[in-house]
Protein backbone atom coordinates (compact mmCIF):
# COMPACT_ATOMS: atom_id res chain seq x y z
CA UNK A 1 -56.14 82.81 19.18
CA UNK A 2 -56.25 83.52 22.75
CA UNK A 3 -53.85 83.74 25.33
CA UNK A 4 -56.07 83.64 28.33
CA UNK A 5 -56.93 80.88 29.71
CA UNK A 6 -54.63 78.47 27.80
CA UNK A 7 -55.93 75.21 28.30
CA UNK A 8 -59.43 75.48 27.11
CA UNK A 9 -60.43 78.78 25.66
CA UNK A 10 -57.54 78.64 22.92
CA UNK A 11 -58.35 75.47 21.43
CA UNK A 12 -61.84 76.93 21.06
CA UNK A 13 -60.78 80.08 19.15
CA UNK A 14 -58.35 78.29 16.67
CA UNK A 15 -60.99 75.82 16.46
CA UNK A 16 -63.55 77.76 15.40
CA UNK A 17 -61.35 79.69 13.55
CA UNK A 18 -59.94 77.30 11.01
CA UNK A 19 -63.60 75.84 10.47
CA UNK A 20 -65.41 78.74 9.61
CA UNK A 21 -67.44 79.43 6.83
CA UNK A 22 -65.24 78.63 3.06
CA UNK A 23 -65.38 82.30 1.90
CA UNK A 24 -63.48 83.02 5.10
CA UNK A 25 -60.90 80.28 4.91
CA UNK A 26 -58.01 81.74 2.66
CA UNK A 27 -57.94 85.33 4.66
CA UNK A 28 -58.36 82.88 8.32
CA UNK A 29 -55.71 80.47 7.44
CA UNK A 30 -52.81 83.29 6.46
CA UNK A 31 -53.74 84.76 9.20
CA UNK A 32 -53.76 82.12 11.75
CA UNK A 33 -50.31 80.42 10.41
CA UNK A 34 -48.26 83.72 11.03
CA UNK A 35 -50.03 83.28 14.83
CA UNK A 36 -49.14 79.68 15.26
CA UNK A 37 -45.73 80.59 13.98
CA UNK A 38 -44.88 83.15 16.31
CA UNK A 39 -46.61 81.58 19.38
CA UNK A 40 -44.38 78.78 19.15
CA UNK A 41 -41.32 80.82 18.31
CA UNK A 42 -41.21 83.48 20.93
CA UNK A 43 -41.83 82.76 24.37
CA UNK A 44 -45.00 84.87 26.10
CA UNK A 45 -44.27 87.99 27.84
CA UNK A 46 -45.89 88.52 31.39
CA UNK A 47 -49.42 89.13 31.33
CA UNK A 48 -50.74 92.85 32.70
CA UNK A 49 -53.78 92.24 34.23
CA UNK A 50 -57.14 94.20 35.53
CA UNK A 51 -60.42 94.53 36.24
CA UNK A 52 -63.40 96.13 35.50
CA UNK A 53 -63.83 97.11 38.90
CA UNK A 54 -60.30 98.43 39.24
CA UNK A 55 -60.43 99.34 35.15
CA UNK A 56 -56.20 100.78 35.38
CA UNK A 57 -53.98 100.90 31.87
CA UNK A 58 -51.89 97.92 30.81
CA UNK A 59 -49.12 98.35 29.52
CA UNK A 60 -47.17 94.97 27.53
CA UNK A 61 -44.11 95.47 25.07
CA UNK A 62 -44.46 98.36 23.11
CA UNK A 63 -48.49 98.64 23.62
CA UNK A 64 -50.48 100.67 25.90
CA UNK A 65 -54.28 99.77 26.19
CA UNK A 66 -56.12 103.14 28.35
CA UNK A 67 -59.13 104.59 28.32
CA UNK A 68 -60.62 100.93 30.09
CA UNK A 69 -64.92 101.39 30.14
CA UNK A 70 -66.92 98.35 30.93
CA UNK A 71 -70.70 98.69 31.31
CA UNK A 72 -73.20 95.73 32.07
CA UNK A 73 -70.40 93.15 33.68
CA UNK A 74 -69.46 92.44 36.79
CA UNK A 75 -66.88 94.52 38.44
CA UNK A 76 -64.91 91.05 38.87
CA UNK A 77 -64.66 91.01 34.90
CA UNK A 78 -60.93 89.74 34.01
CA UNK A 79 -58.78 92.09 31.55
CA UNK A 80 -55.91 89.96 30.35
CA UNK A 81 -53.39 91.48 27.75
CA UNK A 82 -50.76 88.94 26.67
CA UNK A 83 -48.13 88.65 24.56
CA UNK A 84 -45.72 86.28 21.83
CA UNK A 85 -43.79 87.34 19.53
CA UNK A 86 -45.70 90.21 16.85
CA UNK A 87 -48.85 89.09 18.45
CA UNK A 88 -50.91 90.80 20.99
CA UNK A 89 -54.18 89.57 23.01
CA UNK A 90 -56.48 91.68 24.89
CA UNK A 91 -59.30 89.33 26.44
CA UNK A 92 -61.57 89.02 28.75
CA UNK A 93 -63.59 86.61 30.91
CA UNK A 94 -66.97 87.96 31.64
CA UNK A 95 -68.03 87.28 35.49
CA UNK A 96 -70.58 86.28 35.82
CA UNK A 97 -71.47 85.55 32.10
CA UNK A 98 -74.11 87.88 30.86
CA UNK A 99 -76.49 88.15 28.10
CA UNK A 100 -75.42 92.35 27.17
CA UNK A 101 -72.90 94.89 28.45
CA UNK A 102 -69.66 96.16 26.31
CA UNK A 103 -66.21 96.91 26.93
CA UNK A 104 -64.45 99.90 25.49
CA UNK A 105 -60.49 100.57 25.02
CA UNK A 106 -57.91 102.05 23.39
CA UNK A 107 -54.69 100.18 22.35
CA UNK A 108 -51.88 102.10 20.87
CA UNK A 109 -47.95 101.32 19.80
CA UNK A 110 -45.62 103.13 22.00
CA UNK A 111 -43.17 103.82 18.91
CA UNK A 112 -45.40 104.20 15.84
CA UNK A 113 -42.01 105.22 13.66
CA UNK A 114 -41.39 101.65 14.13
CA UNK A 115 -44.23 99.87 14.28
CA UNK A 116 -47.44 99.44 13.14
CA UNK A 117 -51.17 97.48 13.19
CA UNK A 118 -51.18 94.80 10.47
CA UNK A 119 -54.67 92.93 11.48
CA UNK A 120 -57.31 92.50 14.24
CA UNK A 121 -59.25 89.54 14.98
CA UNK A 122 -62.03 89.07 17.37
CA UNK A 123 -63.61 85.49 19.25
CA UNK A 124 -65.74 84.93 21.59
CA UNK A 125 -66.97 82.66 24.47
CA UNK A 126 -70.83 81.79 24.05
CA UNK A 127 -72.75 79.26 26.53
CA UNK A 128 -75.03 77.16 25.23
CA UNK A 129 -76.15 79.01 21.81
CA UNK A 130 -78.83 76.53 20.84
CA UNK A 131 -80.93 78.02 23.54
CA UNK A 132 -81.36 81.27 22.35
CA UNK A 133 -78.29 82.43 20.73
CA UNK A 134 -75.19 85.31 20.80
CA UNK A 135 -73.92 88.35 18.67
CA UNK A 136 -70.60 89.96 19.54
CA UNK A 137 -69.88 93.18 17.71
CA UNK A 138 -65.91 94.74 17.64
CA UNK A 139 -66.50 98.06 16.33
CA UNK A 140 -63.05 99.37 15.28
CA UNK A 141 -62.19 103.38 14.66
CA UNK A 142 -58.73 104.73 13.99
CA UNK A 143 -57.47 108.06 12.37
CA UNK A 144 -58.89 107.99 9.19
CA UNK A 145 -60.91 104.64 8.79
CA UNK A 146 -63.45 102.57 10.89
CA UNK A 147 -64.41 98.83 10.36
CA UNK A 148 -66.71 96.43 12.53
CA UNK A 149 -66.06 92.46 13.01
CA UNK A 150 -69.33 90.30 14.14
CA UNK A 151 -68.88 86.58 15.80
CA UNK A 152 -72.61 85.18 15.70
CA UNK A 153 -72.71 82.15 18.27
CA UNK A 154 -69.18 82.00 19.17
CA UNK A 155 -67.85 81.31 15.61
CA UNK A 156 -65.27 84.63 14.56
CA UNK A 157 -65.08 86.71 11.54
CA UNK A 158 -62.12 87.14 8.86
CA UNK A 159 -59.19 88.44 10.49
CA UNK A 160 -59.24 92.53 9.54
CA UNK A 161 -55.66 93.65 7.39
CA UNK A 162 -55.35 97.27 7.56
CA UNK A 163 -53.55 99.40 5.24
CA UNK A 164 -50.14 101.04 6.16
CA UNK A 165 -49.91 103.58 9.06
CA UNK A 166 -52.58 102.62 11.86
CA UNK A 167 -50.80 103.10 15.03
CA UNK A 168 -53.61 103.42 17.63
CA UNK A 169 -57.17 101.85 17.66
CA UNK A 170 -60.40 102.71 19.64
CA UNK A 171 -62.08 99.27 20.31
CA UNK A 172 -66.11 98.54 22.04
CA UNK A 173 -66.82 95.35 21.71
CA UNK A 174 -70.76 95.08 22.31
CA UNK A 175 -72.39 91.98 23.20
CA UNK A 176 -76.00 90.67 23.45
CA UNK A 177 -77.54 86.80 23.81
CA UNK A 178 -81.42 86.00 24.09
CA UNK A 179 -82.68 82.85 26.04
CA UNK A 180 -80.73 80.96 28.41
CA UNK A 181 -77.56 82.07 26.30
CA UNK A 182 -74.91 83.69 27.89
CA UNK A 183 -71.29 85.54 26.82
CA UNK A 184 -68.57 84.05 28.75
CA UNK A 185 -65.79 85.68 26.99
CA UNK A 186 -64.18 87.74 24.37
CA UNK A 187 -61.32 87.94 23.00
CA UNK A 188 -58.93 90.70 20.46
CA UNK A 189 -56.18 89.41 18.82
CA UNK A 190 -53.58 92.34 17.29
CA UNK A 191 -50.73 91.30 14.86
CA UNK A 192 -48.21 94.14 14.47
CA UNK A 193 -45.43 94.46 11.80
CA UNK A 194 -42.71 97.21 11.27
CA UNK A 195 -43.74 100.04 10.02
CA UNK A 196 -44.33 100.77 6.05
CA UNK A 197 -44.58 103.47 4.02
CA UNK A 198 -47.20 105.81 4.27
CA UNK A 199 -50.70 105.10 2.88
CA UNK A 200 -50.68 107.72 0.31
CA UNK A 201 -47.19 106.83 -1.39
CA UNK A 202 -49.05 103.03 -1.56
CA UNK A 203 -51.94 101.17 -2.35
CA UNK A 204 -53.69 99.37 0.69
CA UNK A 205 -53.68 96.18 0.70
CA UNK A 206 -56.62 93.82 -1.04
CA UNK A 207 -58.15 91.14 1.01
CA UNK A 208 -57.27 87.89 -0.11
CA UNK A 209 -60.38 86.91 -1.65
CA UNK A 210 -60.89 90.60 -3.38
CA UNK A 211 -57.41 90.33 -4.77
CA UNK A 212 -58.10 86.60 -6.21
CA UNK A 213 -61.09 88.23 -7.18
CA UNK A 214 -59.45 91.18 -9.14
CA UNK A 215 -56.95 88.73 -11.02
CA UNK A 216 -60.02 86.88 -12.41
CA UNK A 217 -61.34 89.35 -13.46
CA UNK A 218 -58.38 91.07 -15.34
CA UNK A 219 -57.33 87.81 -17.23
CA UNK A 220 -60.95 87.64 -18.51
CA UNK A 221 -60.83 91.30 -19.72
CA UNK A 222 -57.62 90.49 -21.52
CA UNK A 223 -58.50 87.63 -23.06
CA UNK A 224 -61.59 88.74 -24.55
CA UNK A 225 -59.51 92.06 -25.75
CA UNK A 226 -57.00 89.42 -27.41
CA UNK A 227 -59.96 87.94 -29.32
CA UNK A 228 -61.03 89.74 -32.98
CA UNK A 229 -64.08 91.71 -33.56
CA UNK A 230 -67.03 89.88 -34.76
CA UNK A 231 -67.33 90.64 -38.82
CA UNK A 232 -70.62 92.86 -38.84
C-alpha cells in the first residue's frame, strides 16, 4: 500500500503484494485486507511533506517521523507521510532515480499509553529490473528487538507483526541496483492498534504460517501419544 502517488504507484504495491511468493500469501493477505478496509473507511488525513534537501520532521495524527538522513539522492527527493484510518505511509520518490543511497528515520506514537505498532511493511519502485536488477533493505531497530524486510526487484516481503509494546521505530532503508536498473521509489507502510498489555505478562504473537505450523505439529504429537506402545 502506498499513499503517494495514488494513481499509479498504489496499484503497483497491492499488486505485487497480493501475488507474491505462496509462503507469503496467508501473512500478505491479513495484512493487506485490514489496509483495504480502513483505506476505504476513513477518509486520508493531509499529507506532511519534505525533502531531502530541506530534511524537517513531519508530524501526521498521533506520529512524529525526526531524525530525517538521506545520503546518495537528490536533494529534490520527495518525503510523503500520509494517512487513513490505523494506517500510516512514509514514502518516497527518489529524484532522480538512482542505483544506491539510503534514507534513515525515526517514527514514533505521540501517546504510546494508547497506542501502539502492530506491523510494518515495505515496497518499492524498481525501473526496468531485467536489466540488471534491485535490492531494497528496511532494517528495523526498536527498544528491545531489531528485524530487516528485503524487496528483491520491486516485489515486497511479508508484512512484519510485532509483539505488544513497540512505540517508536528507527528505520534505514538501503538501496542498491546494478545495470541500467534504477530505484524510483520506496515505500513504509505502519499499521497501529491500541495499546496491549505488556510483552512480559503475554506471549508475542506467532506469524501466521509459524502458528499453522505449531498446530501441526501438536496434533501429530498427540496423536501418536494416543496410540499404544508397540508389544516388545
Amino acid at each position: 500500500m502506498t499513499m503517494m502517488r495514488h494513481s499509479s504507484v498504489c496499484g503497483t504495491f497491492n499488486g505485487a503484494l497480493f501475488n507474491a511468493a505462496p509462503a507469503r500469501l496467508l501473512l500478505a493477505a491479513a495484512v493487506g485486507t485490514v489496509f483495504a478496509a480502513a483505506l476505504s473507511a476513513t477518509p486520508a488525513k493531509a499529507a506532511a511533506i519534505t525533502t531531502c534537501g530541506i530534511a524537517s520532521d513531519l508530524s501526521v495524527g498521533d506520529k512524529i517521523i525526526s531524525n530525517i538522513i538521506c545520503s546518495g539522492v537528490g536533494a529534490d527527493t520527495e518525503i510523503r507521510f500520509d494517512a487513513a484510518g490505523l494506517i500510516y505511509d512514509f514514502g518516497t520518490t527518489i529524484s532522480p532515480p538512482t542505483q544506491y543511497g539510503s534514507i534513515a528515520y525515526t517514527i514514533a506514537i505521540a501517546d504510546p499509553l494508547a497506542f501502539e505498532f502492530q506491523a510494518v511493511g515495505l515496497g518499492a519502485g524498481c525501473a526496468f529490473p531485467e536489466l540488471g536488477g534491485c535490492t531494497v533493505t528496511k532494517n528495523v531497530n526498536w527498544g528491545g528487538g531489531s528485524t530487516s524486510l528485503v524487496a528483491i526487484n520491486g516485489v515486497p516481503p511479508a508484512t512484519y507483526l510485532f509483539a505488544p509494546g513497540v512505540s517508536m521505530l528507527n528505520i534505514e532503508d538501503v538501496f542498491f541496483a546494478e545495470g541500467q536498473t534504477v530505484v524510483s521509489v520506496v515505500n513504509n507502510s505502519f499499521i497501529q492498534r491500541a495499546r496491549q498489555a505488556p510483552p512480559d505478562s503475554v506471549p508475542g504473537p506467532l506469524p501466521v504460517l509459524g502458528a499453522a505450523a505449531a498446530f501441526g505439529f501438536s496434533r501429530k504429537l498427540r496423536a501418536r501419544i494416543r496410540k499404544p506402545a508397540a508389544v516388545a
